[in-house]
N, C-alpha and C. Protein backbone atom coordinates (compact mmCIF):
# COMPACT_ATOMS: atom_id res chain seq x y z
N UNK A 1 0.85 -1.18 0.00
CA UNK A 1 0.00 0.00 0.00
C UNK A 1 0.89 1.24 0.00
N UNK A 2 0.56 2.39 -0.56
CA UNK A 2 1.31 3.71 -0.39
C UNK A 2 0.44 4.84 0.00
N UNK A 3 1.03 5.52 0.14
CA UNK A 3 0.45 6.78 1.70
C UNK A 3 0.01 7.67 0.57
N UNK A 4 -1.25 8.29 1.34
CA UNK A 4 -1.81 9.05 0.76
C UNK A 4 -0.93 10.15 -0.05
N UNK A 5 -1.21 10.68 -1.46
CA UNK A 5 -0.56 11.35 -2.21
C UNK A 5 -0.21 12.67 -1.35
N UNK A 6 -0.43 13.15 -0.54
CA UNK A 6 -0.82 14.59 0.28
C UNK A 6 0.16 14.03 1.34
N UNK A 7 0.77 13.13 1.28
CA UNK A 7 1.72 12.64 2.40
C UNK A 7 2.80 13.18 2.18
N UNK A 8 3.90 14.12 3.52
CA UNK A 8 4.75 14.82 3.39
C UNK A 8 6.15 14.30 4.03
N UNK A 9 7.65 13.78 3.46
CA UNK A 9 7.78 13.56 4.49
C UNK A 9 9.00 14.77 4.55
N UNK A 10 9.45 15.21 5.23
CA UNK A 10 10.24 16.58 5.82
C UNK A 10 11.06 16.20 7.29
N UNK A 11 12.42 16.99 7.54
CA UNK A 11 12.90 16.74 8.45
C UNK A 11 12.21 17.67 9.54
N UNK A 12 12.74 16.83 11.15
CA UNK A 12 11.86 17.25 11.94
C UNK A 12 12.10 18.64 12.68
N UNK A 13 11.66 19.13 13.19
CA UNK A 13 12.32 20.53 13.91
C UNK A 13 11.51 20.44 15.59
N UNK A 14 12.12 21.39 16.22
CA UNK A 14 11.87 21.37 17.81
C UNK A 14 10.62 21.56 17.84
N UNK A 15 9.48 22.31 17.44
CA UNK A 15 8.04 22.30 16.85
C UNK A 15 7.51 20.77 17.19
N UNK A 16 8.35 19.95 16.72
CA UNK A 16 8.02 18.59 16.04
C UNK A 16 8.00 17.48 17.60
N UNK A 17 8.79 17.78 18.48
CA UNK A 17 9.30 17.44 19.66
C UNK A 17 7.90 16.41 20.39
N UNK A 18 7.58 17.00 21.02
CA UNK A 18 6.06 16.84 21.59
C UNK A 18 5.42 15.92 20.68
N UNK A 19 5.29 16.01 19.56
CA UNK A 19 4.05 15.20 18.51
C UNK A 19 5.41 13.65 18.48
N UNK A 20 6.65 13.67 18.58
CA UNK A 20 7.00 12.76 18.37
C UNK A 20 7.46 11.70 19.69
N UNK A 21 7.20 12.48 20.59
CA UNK A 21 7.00 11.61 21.81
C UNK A 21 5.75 10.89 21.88
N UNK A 22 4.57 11.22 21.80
CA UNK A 22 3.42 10.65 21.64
C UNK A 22 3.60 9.94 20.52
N UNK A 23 4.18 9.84 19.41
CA UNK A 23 4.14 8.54 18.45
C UNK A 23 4.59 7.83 18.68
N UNK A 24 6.04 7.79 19.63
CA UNK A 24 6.68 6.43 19.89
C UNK A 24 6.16 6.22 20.87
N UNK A 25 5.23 6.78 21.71
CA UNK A 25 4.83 5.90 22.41
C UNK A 25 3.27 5.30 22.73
N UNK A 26 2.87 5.61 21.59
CA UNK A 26 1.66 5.23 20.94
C UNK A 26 1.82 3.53 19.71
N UNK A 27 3.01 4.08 18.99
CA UNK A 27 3.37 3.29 17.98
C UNK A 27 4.26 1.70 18.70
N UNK A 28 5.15 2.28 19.93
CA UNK A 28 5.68 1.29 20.21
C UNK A 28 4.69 0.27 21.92
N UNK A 29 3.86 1.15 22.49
CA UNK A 29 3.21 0.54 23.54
C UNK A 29 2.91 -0.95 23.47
N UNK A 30 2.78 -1.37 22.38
CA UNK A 30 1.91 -2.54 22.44
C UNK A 30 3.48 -3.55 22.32
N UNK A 31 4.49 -3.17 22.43
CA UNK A 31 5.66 -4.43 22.41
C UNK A 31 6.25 -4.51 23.68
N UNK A 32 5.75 -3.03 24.98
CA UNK A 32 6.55 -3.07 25.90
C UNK A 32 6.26 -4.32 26.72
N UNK A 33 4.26 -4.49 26.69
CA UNK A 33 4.40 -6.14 27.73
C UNK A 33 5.32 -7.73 26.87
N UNK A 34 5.66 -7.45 25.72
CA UNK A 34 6.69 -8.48 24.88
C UNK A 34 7.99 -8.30 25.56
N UNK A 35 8.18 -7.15 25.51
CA UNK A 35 9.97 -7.18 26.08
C UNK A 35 9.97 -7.67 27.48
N UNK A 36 9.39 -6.17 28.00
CA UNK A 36 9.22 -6.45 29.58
C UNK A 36 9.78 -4.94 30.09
N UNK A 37 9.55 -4.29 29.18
CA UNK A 37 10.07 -2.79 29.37
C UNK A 37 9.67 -1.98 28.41
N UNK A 38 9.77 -0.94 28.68
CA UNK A 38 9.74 0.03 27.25
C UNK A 38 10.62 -0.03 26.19
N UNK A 39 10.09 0.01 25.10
CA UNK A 39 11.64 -0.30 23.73
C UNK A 39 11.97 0.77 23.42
N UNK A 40 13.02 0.79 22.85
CA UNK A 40 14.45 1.90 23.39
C UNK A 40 13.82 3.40 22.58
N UNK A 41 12.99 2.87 21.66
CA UNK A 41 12.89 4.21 20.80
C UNK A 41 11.83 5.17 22.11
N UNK A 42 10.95 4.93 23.47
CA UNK A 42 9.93 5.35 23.90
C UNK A 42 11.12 6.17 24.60
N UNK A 43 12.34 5.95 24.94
CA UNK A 43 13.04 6.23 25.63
C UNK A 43 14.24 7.44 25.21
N UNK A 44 14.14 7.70 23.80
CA UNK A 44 14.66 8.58 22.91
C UNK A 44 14.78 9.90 23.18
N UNK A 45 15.87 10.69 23.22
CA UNK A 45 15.91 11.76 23.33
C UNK A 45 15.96 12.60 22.35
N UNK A 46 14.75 13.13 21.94
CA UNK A 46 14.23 13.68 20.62
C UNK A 46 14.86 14.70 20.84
N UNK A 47 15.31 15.83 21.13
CA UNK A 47 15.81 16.97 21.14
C UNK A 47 16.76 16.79 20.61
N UNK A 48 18.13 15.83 21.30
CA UNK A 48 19.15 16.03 20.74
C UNK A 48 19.44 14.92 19.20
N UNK A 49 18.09 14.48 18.67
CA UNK A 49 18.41 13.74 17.82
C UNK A 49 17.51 14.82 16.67
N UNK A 50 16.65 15.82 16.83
CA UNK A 50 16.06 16.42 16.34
C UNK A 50 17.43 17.54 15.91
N UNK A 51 18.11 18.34 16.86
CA UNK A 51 19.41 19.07 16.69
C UNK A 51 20.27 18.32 15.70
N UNK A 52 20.76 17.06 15.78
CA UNK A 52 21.70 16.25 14.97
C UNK A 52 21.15 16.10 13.60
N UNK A 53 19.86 16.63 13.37
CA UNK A 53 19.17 16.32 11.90
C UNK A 53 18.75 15.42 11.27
N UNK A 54 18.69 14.09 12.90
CA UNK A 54 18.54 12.58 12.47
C UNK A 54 17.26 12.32 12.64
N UNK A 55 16.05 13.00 12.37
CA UNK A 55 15.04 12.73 12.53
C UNK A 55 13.60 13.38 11.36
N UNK A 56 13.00 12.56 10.38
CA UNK A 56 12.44 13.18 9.89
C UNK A 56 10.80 12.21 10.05
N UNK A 57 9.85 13.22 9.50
CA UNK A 57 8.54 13.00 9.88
C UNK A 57 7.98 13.04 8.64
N UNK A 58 7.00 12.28 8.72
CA UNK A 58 5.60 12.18 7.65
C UNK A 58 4.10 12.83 8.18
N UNK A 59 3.66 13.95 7.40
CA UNK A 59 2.63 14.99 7.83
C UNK A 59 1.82 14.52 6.91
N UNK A 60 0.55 14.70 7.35
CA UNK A 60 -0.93 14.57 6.44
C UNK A 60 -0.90 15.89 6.20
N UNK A 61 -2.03 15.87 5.25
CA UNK A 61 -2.34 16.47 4.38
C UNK A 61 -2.43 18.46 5.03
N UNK A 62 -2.87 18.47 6.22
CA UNK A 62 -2.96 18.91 7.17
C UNK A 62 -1.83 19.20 7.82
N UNK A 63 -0.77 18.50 7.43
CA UNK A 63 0.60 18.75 8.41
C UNK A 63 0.47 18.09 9.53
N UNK A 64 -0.09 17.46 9.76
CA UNK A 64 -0.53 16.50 11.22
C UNK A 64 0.75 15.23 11.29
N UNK A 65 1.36 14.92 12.14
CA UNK A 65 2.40 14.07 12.33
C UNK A 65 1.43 12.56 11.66
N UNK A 66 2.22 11.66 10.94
CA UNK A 66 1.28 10.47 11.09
C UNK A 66 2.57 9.56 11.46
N UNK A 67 3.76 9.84 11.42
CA UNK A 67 4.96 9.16 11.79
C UNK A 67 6.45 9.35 11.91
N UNK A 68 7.07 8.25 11.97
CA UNK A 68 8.70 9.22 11.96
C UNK A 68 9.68 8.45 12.16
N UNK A 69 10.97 8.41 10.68
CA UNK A 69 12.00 7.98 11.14
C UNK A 69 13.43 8.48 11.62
N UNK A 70 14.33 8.01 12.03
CA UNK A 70 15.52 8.32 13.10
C UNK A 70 16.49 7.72 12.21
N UNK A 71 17.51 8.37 11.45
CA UNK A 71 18.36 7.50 10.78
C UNK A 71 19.12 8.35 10.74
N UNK A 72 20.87 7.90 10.37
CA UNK A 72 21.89 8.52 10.67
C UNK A 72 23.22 7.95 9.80
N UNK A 73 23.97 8.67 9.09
CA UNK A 73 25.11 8.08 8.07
C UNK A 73 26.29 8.10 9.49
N UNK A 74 26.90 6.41 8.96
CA UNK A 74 28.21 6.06 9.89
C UNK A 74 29.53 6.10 9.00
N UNK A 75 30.40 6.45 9.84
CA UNK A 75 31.83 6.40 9.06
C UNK A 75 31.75 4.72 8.26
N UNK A 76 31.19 4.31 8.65
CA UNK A 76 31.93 2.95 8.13
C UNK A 76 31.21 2.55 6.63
N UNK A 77 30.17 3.74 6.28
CA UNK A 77 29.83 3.78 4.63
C UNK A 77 28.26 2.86 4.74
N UNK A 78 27.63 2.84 6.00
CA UNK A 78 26.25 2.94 5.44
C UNK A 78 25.52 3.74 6.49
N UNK A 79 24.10 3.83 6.38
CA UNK A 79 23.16 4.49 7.40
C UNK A 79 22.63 3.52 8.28
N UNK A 80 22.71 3.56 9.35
CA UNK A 80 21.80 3.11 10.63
C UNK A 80 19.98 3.72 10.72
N UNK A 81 19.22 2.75 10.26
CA UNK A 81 18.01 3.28 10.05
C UNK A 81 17.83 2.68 12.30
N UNK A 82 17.71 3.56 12.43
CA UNK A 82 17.74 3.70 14.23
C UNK A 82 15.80 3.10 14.98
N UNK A 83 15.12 3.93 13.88
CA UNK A 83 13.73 3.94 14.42
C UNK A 83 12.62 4.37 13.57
N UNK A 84 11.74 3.58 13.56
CA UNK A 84 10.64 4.03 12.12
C UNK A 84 9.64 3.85 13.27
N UNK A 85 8.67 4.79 13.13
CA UNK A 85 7.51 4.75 13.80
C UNK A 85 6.13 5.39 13.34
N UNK A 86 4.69 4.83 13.33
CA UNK A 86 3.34 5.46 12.76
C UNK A 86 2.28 5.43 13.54
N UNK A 87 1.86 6.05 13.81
CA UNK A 87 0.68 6.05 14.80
C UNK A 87 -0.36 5.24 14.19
N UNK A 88 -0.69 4.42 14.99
CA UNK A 88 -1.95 3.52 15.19
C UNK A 88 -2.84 3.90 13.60
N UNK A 89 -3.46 5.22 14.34
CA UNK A 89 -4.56 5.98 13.39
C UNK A 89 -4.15 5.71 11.48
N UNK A 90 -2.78 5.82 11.67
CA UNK A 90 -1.96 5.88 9.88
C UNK A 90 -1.50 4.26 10.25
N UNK A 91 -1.44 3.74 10.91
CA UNK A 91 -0.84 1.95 10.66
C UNK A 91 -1.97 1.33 9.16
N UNK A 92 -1.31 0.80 8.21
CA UNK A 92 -1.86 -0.11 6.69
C UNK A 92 -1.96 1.03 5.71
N UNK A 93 -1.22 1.89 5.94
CA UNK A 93 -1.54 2.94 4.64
C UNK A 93 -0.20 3.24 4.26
N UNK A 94 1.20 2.53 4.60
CA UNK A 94 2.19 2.59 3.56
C UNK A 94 2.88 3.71 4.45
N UNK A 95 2.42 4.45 5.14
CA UNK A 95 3.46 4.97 6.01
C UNK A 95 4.83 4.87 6.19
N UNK A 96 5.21 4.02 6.96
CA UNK A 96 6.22 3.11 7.43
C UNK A 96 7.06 3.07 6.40
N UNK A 97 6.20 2.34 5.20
CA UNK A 97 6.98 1.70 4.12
C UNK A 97 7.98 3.20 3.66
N UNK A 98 6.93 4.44 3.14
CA UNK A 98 7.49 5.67 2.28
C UNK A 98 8.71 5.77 3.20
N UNK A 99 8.38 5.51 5.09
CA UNK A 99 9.72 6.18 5.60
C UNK A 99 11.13 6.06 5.90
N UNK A 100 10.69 4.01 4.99
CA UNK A 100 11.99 3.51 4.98
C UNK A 100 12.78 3.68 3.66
N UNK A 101 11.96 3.88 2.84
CA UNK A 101 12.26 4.14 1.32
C UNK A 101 12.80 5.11 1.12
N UNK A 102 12.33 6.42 2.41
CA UNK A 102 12.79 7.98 2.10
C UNK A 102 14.27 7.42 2.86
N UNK A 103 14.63 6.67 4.17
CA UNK A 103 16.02 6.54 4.52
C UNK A 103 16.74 5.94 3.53
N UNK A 104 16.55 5.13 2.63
CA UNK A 104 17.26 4.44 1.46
C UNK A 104 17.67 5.27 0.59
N UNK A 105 16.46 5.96 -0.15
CA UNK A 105 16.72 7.36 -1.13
C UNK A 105 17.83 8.45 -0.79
N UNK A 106 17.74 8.42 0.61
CA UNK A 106 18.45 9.48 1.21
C UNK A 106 20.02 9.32 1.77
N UNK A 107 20.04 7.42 1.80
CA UNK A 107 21.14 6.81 1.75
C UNK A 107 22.41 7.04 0.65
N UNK A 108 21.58 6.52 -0.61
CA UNK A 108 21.97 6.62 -1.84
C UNK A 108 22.47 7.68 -1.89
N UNK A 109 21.97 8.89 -1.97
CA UNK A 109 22.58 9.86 -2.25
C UNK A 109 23.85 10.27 -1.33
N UNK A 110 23.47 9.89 -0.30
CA UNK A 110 24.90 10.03 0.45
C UNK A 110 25.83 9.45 0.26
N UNK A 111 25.55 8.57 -0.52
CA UNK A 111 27.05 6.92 -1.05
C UNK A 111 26.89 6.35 -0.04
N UNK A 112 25.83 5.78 0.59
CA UNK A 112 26.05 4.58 1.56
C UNK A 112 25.93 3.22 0.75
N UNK A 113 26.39 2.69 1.12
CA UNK A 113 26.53 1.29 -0.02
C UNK A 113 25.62 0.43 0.73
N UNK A 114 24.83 0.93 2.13
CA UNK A 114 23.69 0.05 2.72
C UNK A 114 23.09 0.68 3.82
N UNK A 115 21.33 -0.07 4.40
CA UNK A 115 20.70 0.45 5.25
C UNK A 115 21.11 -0.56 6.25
N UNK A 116 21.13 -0.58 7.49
CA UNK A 116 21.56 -1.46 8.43
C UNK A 116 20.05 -0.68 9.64
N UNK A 117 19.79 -1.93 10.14
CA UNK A 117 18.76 -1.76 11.28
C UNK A 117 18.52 -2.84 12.21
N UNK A 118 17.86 -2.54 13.05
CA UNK A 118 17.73 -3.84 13.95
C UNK A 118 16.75 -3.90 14.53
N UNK A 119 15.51 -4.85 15.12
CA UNK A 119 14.80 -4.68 15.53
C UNK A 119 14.81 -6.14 16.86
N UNK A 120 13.51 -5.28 17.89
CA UNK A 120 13.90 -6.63 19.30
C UNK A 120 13.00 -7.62 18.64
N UNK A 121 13.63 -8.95 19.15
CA UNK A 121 13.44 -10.29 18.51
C UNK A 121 11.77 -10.46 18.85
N UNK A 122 11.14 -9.43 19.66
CA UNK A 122 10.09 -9.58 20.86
C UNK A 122 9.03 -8.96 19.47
N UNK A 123 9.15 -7.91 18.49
CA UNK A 123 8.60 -7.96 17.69
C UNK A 123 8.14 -7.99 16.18
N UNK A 124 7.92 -9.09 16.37
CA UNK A 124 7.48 -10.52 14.67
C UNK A 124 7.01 -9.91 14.08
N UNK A 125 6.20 -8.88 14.07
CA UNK A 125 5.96 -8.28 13.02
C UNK A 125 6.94 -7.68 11.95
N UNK A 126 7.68 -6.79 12.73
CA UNK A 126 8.48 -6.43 11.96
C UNK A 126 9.75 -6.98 11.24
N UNK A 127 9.97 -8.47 11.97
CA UNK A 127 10.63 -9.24 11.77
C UNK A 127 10.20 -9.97 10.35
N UNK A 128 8.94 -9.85 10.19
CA UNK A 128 8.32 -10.28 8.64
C UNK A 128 8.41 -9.69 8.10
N UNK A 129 8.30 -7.79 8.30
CA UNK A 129 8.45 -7.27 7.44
C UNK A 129 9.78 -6.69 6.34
N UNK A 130 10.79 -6.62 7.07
CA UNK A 130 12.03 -6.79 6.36
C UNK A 130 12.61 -6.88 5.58
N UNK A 131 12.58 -8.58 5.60
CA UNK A 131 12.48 -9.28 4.94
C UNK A 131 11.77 -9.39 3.20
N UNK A 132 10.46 -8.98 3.51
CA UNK A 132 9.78 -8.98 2.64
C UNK A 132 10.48 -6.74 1.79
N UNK A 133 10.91 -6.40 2.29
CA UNK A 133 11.49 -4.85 1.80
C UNK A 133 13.16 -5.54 0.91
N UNK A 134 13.33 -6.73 1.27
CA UNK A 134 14.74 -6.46 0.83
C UNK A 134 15.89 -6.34 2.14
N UNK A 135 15.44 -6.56 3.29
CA UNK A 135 16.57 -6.35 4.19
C UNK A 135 16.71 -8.22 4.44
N UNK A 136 18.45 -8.15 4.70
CA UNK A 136 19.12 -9.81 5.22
C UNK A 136 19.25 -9.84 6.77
N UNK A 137 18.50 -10.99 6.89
CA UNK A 137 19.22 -10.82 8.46
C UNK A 137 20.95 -11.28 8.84
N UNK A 138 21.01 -10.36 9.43
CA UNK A 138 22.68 -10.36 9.90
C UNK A 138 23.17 -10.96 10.95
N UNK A 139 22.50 -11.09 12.18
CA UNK A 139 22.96 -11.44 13.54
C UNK A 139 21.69 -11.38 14.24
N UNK A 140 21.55 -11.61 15.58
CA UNK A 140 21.16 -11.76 17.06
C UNK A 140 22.48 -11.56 17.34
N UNK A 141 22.06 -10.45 18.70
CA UNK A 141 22.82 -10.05 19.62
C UNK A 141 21.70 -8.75 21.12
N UNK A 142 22.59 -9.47 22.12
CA UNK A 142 22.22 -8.95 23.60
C UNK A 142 23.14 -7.39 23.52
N UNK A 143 22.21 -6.33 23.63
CA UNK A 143 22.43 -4.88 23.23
C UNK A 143 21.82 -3.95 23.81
N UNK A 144 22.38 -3.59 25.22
CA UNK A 144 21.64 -2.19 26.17
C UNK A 144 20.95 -3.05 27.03
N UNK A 145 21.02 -4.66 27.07
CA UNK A 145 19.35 -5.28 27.78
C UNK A 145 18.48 -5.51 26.59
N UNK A 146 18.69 -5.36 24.98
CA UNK A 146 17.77 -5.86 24.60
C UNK A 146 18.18 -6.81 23.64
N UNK A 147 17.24 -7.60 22.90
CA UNK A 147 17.84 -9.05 22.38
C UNK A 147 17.15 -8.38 21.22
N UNK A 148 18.31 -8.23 20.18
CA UNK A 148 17.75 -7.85 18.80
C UNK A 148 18.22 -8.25 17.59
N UNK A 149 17.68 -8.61 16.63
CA UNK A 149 18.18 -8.60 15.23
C UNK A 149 18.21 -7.91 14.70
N UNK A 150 19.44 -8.07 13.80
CA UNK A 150 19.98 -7.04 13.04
C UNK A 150 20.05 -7.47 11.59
N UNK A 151 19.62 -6.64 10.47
CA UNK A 151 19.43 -6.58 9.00
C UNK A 151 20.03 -5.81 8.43
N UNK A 152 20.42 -6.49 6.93
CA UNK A 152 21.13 -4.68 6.30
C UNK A 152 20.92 -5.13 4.83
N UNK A 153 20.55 -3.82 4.41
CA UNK A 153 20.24 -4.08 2.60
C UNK A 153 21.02 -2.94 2.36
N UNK A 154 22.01 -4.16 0.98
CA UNK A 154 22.57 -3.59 -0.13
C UNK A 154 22.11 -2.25 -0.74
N UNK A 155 22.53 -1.26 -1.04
CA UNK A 155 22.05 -0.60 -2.02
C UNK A 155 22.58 -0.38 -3.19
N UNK A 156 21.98 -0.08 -4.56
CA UNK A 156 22.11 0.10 -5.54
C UNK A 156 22.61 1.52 -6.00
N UNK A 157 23.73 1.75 -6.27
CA UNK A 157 23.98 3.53 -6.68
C UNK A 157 22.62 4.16 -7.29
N UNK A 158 22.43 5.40 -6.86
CA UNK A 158 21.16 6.33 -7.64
C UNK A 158 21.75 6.62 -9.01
C-alpha cells in the first residue's frame, strides 16, 4: 500500500518534539508487555536527535504528524536506520513503508553502499516485514538489555 498522495515527508524541527513523543509511544506501547520494558525508541531523546538532523517526519495532508524515522550516516559507509515509527490511526496505509524508502533514497545519495537496522526479537511483526522490503538478516545479539536482530540491505547507486 502507499500513503496518501498529500503525504509529506520533511525533516523534523523542535516544533516537532512533543508530537514525536506521543508517536513512539503510541506506535511502540503494544511491544513493551513483549519485552518487559519500554523499547528503546519510547526512551529517545528527541531533542538532541532532532538538533543532529537525524530525525524526519511524515505529515498529512494537514501537516498533522502520522509518523517518523531516526536515521543517521556512519563512518563505516552505510546508514543506521535507528527507528521508524506510525501512529496507530496511519498503521496499513504505507506509512512506514514511504519512511523507509525515504532513509534508502536518502542513503543513496549520500554513497552509503547500505541500510543497516535492527529490531527486538520480541517484535514478529516487523521481523516479517524486512524481509519482505529487501533487508538480510545479519545477527542476534544482547544490546543495552535488549535481544535484537539485526538486518542490512545492499544498495544500488542512484
Amino acid at each position: 500500500m502507499t500513503p496518501d498522495s498529500a503525504t509529506v515527508i520533511r525533516q523534523a524541527g523542535r516544533r516537532d518534539e512533543a508530537a514525536l513523543r506521543e508517536c513512539a509511544a503510541l506506535a511502540y506501547a503494544r511491544y513493551a508487555p513483549r519485552i518487559g520494558r519500554e523499547p528503546a525508541p519510547m526512551r529517545a531523546d528527541f531533542a538532541a536527535l532532532i538538533d543532529a538532523g537525524e530525525v524526519h517526519v511524515a505529515t498529512d495532508a494537514d501537516g498533522r504528524l502520522q509518523g517518523f524515522v531516526v536515521f543517521r550516516a556512519m563512518e563505516a559507509g552505510y546508514v543506521l536506520l535507528e527507528s521508524v515509527a506510525v501512529l496507530p490511526g496511519a498503521a496499513g496505509r504505507g506509512v512506514g513503508r514511504a519512511l523507509i524508502l525515504f532513509c534508502e533514497d536518502a542513503a543513496r545519495r549520500g554513497g552509503a553502499g547500505a541500510v543497516r537496522l535492527y529490531a527486538n526479537e520480541k517484535m514478529v511483526e516487523n521481523l516479517a516485514l524486512y524481509p519482505r522490503l529487501g533487508y538480510a538478516e545479519t545477527g542476534r545479539r544482547v544490546e543495552d538489555g535488549f535481544r535484537r536482530v539485526h538486518f542490512e540491505k545492499r544498495l544500488t547507486p542512484a
